[in-house]
N, C-alpha and C. Protein backbone atom coordinates (compact mmCIF):
# COMPACT_ATOMS: atom_id res chain seq x y z
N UNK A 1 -10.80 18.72 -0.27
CA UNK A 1 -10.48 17.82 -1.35
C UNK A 1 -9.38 16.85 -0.93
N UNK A 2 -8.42 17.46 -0.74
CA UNK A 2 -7.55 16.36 0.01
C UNK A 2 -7.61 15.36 1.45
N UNK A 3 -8.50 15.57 2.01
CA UNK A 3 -9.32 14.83 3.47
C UNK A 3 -9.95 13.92 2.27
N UNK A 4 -10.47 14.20 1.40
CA UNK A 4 -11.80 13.12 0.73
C UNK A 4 -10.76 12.41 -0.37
N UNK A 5 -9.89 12.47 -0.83
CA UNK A 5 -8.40 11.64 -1.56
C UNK A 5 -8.13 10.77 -0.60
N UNK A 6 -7.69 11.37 0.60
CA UNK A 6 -6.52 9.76 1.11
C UNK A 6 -7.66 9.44 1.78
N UNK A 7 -8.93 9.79 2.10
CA UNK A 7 -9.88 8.74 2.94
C UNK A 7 -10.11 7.83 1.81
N UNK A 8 -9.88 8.34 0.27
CA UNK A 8 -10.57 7.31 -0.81
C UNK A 8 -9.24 6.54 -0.61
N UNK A 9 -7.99 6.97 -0.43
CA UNK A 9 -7.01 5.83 -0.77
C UNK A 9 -6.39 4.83 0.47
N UNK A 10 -6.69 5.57 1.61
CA UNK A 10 -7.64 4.88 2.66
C UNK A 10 -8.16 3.30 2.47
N UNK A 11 -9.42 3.64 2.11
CA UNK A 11 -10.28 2.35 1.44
C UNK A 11 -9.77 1.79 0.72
N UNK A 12 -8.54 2.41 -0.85
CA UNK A 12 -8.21 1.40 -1.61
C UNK A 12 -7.47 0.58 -1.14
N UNK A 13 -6.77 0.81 0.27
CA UNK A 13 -5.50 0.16 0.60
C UNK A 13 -6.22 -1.62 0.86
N UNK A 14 -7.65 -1.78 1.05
CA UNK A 14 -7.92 -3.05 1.44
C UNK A 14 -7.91 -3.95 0.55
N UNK A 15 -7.46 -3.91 -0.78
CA UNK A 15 -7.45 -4.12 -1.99
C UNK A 15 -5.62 -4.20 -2.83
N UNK A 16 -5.30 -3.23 -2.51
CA UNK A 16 -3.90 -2.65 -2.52
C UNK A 16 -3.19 -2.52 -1.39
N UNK A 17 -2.78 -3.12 -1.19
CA UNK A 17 -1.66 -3.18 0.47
C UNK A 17 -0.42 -2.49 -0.05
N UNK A 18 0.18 -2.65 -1.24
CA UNK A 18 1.53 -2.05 -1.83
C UNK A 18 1.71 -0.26 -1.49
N UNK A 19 0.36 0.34 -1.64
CA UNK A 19 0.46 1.62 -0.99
C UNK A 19 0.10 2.09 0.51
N UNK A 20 0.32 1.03 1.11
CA UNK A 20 -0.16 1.08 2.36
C UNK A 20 0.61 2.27 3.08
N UNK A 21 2.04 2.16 3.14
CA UNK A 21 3.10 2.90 3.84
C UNK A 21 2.52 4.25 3.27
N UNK A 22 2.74 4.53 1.98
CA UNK A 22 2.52 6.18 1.66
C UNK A 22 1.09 6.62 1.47
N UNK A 23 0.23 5.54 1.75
CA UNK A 23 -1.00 6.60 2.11
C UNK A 23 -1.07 7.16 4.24
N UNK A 24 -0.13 5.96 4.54
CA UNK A 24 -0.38 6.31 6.10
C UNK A 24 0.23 7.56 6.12
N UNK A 25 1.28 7.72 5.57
CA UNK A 25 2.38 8.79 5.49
C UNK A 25 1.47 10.22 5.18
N UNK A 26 0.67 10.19 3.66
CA UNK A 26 -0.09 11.57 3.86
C UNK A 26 -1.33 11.25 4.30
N UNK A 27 -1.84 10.56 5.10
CA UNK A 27 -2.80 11.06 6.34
C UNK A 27 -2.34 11.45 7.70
N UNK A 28 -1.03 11.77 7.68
CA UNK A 28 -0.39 12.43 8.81
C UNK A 28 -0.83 13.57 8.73
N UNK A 29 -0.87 14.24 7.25
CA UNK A 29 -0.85 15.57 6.95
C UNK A 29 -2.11 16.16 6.85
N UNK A 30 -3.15 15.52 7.00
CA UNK A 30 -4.73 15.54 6.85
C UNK A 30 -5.27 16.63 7.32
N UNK A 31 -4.56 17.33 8.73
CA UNK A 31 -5.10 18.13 9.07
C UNK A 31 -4.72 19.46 8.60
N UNK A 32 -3.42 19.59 8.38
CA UNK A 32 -2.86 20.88 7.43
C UNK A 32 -2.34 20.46 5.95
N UNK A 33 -2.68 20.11 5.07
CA UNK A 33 -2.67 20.09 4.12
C UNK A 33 -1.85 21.20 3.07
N UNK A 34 -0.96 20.36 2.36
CA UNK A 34 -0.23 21.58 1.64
C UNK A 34 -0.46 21.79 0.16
N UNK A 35 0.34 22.18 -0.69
CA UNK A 35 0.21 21.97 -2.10
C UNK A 35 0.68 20.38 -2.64
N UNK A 36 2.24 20.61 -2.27
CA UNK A 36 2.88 19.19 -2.45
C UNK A 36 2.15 18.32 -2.40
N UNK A 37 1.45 18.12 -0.68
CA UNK A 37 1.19 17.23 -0.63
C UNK A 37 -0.21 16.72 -1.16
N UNK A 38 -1.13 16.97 -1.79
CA UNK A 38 -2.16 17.02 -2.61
C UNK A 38 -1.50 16.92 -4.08
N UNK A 39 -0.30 17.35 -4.33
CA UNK A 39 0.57 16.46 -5.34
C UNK A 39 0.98 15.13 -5.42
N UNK A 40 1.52 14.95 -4.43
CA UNK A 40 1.89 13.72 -3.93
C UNK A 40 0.97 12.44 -4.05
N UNK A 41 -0.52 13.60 -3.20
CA UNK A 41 -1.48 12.22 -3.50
C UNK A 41 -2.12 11.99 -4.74
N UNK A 42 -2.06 12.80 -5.73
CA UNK A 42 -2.45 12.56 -6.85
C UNK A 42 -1.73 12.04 -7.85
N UNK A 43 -0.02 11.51 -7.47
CA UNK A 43 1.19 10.49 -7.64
C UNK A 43 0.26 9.20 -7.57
N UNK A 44 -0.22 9.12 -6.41
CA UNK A 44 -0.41 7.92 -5.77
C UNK A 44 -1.87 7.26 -6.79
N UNK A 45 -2.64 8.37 -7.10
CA UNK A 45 -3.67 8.13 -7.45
C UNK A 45 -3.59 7.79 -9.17
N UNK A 46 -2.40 7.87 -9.86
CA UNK A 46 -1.86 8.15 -10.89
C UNK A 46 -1.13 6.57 -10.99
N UNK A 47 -0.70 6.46 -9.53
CA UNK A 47 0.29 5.26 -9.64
C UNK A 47 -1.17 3.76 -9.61
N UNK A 48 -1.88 3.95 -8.50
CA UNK A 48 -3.13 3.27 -8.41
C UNK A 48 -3.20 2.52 -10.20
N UNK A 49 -3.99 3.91 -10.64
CA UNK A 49 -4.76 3.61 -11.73
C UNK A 49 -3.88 3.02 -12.79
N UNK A 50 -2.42 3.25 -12.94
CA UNK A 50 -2.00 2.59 -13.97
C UNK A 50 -1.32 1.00 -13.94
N UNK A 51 -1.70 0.52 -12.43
CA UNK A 51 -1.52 -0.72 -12.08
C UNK A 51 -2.48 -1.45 -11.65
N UNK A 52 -3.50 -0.93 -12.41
CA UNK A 52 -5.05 -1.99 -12.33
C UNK A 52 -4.93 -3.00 -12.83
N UNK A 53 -3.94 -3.30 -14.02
CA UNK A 53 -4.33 -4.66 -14.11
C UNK A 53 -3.05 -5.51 -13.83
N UNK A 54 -2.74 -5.16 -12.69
CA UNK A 54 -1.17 -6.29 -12.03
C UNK A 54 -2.02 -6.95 -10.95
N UNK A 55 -1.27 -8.23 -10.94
CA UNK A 55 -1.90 -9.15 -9.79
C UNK A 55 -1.35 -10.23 -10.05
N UNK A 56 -1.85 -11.15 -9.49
CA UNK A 56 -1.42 -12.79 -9.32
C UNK A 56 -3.22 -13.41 -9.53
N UNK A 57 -2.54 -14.49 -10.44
CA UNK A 57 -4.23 -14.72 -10.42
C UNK A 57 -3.78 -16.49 -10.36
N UNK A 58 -5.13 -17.12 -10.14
CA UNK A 58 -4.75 -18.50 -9.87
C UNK A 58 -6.05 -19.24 -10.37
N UNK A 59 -5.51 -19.89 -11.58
CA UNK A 59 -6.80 -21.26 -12.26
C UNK A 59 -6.82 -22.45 -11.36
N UNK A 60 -8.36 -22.50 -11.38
CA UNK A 60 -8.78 -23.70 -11.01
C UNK A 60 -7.79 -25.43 -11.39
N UNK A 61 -7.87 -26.16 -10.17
CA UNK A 61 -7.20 -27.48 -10.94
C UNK A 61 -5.33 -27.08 -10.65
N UNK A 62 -4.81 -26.52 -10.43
CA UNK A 62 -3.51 -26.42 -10.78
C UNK A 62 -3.02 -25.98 -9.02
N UNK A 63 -1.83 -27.25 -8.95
CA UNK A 63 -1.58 -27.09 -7.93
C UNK A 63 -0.57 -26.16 -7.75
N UNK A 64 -0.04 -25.50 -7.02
CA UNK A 64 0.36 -23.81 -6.61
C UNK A 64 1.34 -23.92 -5.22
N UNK A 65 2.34 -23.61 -5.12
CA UNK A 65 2.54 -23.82 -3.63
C UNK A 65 3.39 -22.35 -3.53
N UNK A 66 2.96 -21.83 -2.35
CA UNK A 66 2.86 -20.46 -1.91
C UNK A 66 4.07 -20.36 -0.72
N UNK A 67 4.98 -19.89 -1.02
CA UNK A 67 6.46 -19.66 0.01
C UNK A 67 6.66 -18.23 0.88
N UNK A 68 6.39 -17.94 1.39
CA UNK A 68 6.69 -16.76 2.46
C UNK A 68 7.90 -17.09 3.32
N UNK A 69 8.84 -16.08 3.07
CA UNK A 69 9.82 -15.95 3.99
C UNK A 69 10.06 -15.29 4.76
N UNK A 70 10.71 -15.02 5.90
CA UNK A 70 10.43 -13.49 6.79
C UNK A 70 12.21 -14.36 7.82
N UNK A 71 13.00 -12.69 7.90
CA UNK A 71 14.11 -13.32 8.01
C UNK A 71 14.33 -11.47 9.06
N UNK A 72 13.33 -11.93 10.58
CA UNK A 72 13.91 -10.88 11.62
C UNK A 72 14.88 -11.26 12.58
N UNK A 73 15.27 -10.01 12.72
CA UNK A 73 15.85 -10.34 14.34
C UNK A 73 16.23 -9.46 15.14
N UNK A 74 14.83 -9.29 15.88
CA UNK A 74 14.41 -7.99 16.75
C UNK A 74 15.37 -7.84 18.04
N UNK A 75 15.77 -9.42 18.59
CA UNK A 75 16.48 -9.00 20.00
C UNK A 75 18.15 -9.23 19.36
N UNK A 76 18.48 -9.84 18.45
CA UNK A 76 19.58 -10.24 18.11
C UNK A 76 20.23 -11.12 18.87
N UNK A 77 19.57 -12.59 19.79
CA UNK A 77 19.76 -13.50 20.07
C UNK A 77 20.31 -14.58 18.89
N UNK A 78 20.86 -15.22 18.80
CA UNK A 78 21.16 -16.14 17.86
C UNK A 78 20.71 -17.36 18.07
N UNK A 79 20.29 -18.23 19.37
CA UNK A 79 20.36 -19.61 20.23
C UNK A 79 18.92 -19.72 19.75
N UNK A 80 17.60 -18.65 19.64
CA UNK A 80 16.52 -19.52 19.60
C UNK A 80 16.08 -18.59 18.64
């Protein structure tokens, strides 16, 4: 039962990226499986379903401008 959960939440992630991190997290556990963690995923499956209807949605005609920021700094160079 729990192999056939996170393979389903697995799949939802292509849809849902927001649970991406904690479904990778219990398919670590896939092969020994505990109580918790079959708790855990049924958190997730709990959390899923009661945020079906959040999103961003976008009407036709209306112009939109889309900002992404991303602020790394992997070598800690400052010059480039």
């Amino acid at each position: 039962m729990y192999w056939q959960l996170v393979c389903s939440l697995i799949y939802l992630t292509l849809i849902r990226p927001n649970i991406l991190y904690t479904v990778g997290v219990m398919s670590f556990y896939i092969q020994n499986p505990k109580k918790s963690y079959l708790e855990a995923v049924q958190k997730i499956l709990r959390y899923a379903e009661s945020t079906i209807g959040y999103g961003i949605s976008y009407k036709e005609g209306t112009y939109r401008k889309l900002v992404d920021y991303c602020d790394v700094d992997y070598t800690g160079e400052h010059d480039t």
